[in-house]
Protein backbone atom coordinates (compact mmCIF):
# COMPACT_ATOMS: atom_id res chain seq x y z
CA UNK A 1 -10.15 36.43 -5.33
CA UNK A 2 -9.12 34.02 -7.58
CA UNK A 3 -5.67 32.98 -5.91
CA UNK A 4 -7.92 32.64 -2.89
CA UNK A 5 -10.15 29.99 -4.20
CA UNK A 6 -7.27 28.33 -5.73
CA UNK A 7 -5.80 28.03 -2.36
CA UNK A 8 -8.63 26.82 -0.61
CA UNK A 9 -9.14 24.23 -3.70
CA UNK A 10 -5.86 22.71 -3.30
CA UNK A 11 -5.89 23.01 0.76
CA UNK A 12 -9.32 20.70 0.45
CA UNK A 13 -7.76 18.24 -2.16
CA UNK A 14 -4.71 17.87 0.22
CA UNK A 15 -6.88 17.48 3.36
CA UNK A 16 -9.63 15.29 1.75
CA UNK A 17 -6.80 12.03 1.28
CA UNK A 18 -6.36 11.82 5.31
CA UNK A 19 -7.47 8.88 7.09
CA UNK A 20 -7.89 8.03 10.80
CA UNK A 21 -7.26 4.83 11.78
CA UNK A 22 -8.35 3.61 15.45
CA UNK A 23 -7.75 0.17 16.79
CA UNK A 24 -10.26 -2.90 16.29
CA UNK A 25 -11.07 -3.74 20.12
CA UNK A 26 -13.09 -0.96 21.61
CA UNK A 27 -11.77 1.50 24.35
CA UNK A 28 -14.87 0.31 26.78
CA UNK A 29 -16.60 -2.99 27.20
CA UNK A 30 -19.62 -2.96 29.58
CA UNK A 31 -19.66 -6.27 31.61
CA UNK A 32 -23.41 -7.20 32.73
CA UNK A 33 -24.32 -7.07 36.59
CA UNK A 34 -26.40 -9.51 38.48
CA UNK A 35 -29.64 -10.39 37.52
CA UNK A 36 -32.13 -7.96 35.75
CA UNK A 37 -33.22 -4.79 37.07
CA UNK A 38 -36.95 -4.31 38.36
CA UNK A 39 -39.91 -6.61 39.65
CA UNK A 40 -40.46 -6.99 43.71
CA UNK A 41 -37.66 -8.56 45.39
CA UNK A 42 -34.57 -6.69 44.31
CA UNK A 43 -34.58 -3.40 45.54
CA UNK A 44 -34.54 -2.01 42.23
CA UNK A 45 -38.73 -0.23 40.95
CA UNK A 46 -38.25 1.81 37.57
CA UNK A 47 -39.30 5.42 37.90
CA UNK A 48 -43.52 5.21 37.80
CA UNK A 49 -43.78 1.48 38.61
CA UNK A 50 -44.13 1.39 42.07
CA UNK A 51 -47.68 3.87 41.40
CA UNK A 52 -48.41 0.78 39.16
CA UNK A 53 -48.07 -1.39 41.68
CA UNK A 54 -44.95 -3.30 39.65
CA UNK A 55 -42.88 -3.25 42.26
């Protein structure tokens, strides 16, 4: 039992000095589109605003 936990003592100290690096820009960049969303005119009513009369 006691060669065990010694094993799984030093397996943790070895793992616990890793690192991950990943690069500074990001993977996905999300680019606007048009003009906002919603109101009359657009073709666009957010779920429940047309009952409201939003749209």
């Amino acid at each position: 039992m006691k060669k065990i936990f010694c094993l799984l003592t030093v397996g943790a100290a070895l793992l616990s000095g890793c690192a991950l690096y990943v690069p500074d820009s990001p993977g996905v960049v999300v680019a606007p589109q048009g003009g906002p969303q919603g109101g009359p005119g657009n073709g666009f009513c957010p779920p429940g605003q047309a009952k409201k009369g939003n749209c």
